[in-house]
Protein backbone atom coordinates (compact mmCIF):
# COMPACT_ATOMS: atom_id res chain seq x y z
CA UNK A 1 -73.28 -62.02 71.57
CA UNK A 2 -70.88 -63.74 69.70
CA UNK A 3 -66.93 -64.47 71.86
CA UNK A 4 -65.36 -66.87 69.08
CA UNK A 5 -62.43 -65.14 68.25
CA UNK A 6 -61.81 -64.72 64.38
CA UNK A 7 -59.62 -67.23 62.92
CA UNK A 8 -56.08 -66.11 62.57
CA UNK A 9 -54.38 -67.26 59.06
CA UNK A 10 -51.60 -68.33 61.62
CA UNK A 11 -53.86 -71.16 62.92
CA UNK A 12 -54.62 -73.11 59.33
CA UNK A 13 -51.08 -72.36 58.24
CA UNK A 14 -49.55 -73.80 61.37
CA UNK A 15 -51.80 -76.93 61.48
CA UNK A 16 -51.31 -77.87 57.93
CA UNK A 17 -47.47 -76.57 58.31
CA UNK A 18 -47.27 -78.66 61.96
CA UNK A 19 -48.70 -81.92 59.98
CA UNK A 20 -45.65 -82.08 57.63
CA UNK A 21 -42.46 -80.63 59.44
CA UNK A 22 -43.63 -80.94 63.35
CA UNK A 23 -44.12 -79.74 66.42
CA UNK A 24 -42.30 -76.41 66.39
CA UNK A 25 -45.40 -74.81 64.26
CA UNK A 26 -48.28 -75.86 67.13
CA UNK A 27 -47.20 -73.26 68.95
CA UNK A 28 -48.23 -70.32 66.91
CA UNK A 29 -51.70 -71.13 66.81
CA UNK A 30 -52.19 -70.31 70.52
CA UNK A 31 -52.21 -66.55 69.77
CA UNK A 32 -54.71 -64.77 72.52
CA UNK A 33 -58.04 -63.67 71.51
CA UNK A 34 -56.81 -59.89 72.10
CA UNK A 35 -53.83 -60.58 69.56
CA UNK A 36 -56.07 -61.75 67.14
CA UNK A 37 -58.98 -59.07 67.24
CA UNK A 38 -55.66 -56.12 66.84
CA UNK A 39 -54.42 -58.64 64.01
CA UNK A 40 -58.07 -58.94 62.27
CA UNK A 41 -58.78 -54.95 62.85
CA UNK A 42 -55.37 -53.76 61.26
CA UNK A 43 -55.07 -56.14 58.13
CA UNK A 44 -58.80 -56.90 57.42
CA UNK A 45 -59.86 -60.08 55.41
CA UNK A 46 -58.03 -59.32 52.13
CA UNK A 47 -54.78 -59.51 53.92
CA UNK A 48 -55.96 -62.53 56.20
CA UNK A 49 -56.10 -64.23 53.03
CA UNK A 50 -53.75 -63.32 51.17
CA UNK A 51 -51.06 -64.11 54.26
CA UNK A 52 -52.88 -67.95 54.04
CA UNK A 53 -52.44 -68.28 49.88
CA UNK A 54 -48.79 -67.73 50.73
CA UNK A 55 -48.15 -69.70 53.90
CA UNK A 56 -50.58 -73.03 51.42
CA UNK A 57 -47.52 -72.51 49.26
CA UNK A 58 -45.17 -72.86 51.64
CA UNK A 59 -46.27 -75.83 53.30
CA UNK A 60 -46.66 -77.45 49.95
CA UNK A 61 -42.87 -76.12 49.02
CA UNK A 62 -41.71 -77.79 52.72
CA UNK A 63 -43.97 -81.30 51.48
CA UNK A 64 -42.45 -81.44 48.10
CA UNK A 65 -38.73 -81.16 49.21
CA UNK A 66 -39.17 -83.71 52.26
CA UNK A 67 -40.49 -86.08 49.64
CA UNK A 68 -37.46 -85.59 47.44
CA UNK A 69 -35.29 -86.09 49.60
CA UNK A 70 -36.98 -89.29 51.01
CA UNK A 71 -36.52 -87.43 54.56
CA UNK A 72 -37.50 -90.02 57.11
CA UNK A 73 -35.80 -89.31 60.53
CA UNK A 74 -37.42 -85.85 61.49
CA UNK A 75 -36.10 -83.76 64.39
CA UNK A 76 -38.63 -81.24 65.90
CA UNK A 77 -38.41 -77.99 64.97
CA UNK A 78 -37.36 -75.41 67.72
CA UNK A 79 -39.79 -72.51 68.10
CA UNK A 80 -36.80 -69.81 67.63
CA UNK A 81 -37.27 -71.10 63.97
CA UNK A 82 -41.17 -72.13 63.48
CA UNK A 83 -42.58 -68.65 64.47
CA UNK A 84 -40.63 -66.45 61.88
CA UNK A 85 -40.01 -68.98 59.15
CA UNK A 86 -43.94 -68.40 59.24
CA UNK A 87 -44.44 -65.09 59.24
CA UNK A 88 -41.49 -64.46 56.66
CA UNK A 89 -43.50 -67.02 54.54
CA UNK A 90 -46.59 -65.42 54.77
CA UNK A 91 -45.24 -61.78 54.24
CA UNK A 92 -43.66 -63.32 50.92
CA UNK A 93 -45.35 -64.28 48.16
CA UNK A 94 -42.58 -64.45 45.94
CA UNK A 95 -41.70 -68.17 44.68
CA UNK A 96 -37.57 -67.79 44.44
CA UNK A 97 -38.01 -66.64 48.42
CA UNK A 98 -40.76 -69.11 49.46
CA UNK A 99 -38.61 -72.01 47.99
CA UNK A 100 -35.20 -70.69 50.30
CA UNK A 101 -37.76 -70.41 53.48
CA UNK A 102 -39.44 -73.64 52.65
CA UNK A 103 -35.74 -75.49 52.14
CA UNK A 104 -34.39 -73.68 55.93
CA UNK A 105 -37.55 -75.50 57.31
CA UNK A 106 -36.63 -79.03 56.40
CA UNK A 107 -32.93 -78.21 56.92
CA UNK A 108 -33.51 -77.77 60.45
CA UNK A 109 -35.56 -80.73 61.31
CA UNK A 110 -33.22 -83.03 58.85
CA UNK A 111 -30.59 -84.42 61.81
CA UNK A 112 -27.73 -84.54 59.34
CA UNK A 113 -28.19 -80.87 59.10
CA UNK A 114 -30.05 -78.83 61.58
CA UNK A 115 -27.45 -77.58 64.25
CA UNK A 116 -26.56 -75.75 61.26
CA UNK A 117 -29.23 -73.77 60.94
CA UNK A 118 -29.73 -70.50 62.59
CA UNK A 119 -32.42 -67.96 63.40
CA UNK A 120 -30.25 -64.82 62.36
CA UNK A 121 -30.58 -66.89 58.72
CA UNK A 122 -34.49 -66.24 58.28
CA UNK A 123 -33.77 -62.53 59.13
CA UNK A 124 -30.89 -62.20 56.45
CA UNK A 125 -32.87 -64.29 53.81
CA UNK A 126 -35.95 -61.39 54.41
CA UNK A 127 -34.29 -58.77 53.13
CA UNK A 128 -32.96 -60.31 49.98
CA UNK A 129 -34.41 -60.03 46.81
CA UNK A 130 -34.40 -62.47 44.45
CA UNK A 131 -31.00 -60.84 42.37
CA UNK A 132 -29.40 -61.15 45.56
CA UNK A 133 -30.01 -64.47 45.77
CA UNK A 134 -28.26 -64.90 42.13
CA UNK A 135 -25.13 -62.50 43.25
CA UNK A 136 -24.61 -64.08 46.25
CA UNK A 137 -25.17 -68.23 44.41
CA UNK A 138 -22.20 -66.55 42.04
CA UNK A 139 -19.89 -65.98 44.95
CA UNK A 140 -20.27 -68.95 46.36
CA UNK A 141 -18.99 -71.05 43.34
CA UNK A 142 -15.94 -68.78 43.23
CA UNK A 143 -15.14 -69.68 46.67
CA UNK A 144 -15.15 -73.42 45.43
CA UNK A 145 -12.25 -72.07 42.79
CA UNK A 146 -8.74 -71.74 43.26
CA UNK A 147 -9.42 -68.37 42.66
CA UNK A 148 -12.24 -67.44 45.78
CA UNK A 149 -11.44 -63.29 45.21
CA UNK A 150 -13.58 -61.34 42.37
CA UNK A 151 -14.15 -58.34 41.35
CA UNK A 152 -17.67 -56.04 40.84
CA UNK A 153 -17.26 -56.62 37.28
CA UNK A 154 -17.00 -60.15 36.97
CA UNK A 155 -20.52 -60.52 38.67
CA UNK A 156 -21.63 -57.92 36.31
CA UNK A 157 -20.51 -60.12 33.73
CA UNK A 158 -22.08 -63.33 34.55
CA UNK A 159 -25.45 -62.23 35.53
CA UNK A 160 -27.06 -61.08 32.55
CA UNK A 161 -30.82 -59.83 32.20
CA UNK A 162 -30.21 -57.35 35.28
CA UNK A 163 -29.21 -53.31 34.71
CA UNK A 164 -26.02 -53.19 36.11
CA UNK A 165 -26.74 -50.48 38.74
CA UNK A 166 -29.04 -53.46 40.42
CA UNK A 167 -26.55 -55.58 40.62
CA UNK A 168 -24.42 -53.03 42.04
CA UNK A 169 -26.97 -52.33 44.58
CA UNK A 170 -27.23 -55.69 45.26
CA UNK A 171 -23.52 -56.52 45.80
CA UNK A 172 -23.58 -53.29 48.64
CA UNK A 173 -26.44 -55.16 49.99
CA UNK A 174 -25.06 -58.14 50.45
CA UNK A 175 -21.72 -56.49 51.69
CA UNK A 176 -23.78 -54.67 54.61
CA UNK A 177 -25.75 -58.05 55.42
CA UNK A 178 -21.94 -59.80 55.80
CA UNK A 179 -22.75 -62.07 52.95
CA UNK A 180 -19.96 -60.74 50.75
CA UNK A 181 -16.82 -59.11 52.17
CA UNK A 182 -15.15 -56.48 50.76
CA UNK A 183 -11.17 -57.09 51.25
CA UNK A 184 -9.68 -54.15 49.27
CA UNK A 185 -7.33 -54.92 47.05
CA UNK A 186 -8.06 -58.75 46.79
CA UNK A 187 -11.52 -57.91 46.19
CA UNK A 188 -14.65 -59.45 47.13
CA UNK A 189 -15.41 -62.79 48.90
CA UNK A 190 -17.74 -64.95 50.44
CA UNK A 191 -17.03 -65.52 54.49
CA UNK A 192 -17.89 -67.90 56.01
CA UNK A 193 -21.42 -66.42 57.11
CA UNK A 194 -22.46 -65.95 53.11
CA UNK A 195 -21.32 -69.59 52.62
CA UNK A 196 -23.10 -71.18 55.44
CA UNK A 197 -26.06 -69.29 54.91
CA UNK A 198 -26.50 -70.79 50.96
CA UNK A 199 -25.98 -74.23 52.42
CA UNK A 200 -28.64 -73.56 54.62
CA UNK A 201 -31.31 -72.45 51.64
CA UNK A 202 -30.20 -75.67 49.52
CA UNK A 203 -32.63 -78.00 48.95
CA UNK A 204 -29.73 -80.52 49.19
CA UNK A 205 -27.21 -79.90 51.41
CA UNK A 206 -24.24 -81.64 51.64
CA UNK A 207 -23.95 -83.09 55.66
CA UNK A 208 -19.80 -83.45 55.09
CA UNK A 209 -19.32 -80.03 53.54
């Protein structure tokens, strides 16, 4: 009778993961043999490797921006972070998201910046989509402006290649996630939460902003 436990995509992800951004990921490979054989019976082989393709890409994504940034002094990475920037990787296969989990990683273990990253940010950055990602980048630079207040229709009229119903989905979206806030007559704007949270997915944050 064979006991080995089947291999968990977890395991190869976190090792390879662990080897470039630390400690935080070593964790996750200790799932129990009764995990795993629930994990294995539910998502099947297919799945299994489909989850590792996308959490390969991710730890290549976390390599390449710690190498452009010339990242030397590492912090470990707390385990309220490694465990779902993981499985938000793996459940994602989509490069615009990947690159935003990939960039949280090596926030948090960069000292300059990594108090400033926080778990409810993996959550929020789950349920965007990638126009989101553009609506939300265009309120941010108007918060940079002497003019930080715009309306529905000036997003609709920088964004182009998207129906304008999506966008308009996307900018309720973003209003019920607290990335955007809708103040009435002054329109919409970026709180603080929306701002903090697009510093956090930058691949090069600024440590004095």
């Amino acid at each position: 009778m064979n006991d080995k436990r089947p291999e968990l995509p977890y395991e190869k992800a976190a090792e390879e993961t662990a080897k470039t951004i630390g400690k935080g990921f070593d964790l996750i490979d200790k799932t129990s043999p009764a995990v795993a054989d629930i994990y294995n019976a539910l998502l099947g082989d297919r799945i299994n490797a489909y989850r590792t393709r996308n959490a390969d890409k991710f730890a290549r994504e976390t390599r390449r921006i710690i190498e452009d940034r010339n990242l030397q002094e590492r912090r470990e990475l707390p385990e309220a972070l490694a465990a779902p920037l993981l499985e938000a990787a793996q459940s994602d296969p989509r490069e615009e998201l990947l690159k935003l989990f990939a960039a949280l990683a090596v926030n948090a273990i960069d000292p300059k910046v990594g108090d400033d990253v926080r778990p409810e940010f993996i959550e929020t950055v789950r349920k965007w989509q990638p126009l989101d990602l553009l609506v939300v980048r265009f309120a941010c630079s108007r918060r940079k402006t002497s003019e930080p207040y715009f309306k529905r229709r000036d997003v609709l009229n920088s964004i182009h290649g998207s129906r304008g119903s999506a966008i308009q989905l996307s900018l309720d979206h973003l209003i019920s996630l607290n990335c955007i806030q809708n103040r009435s007559a002054n329109g919409l704007i970026v709180p603080a939460y929306g701002e903090e949270i697009i510093r956090a997915v930058s691949e090069r944050p600024d440590p004095t902003a």
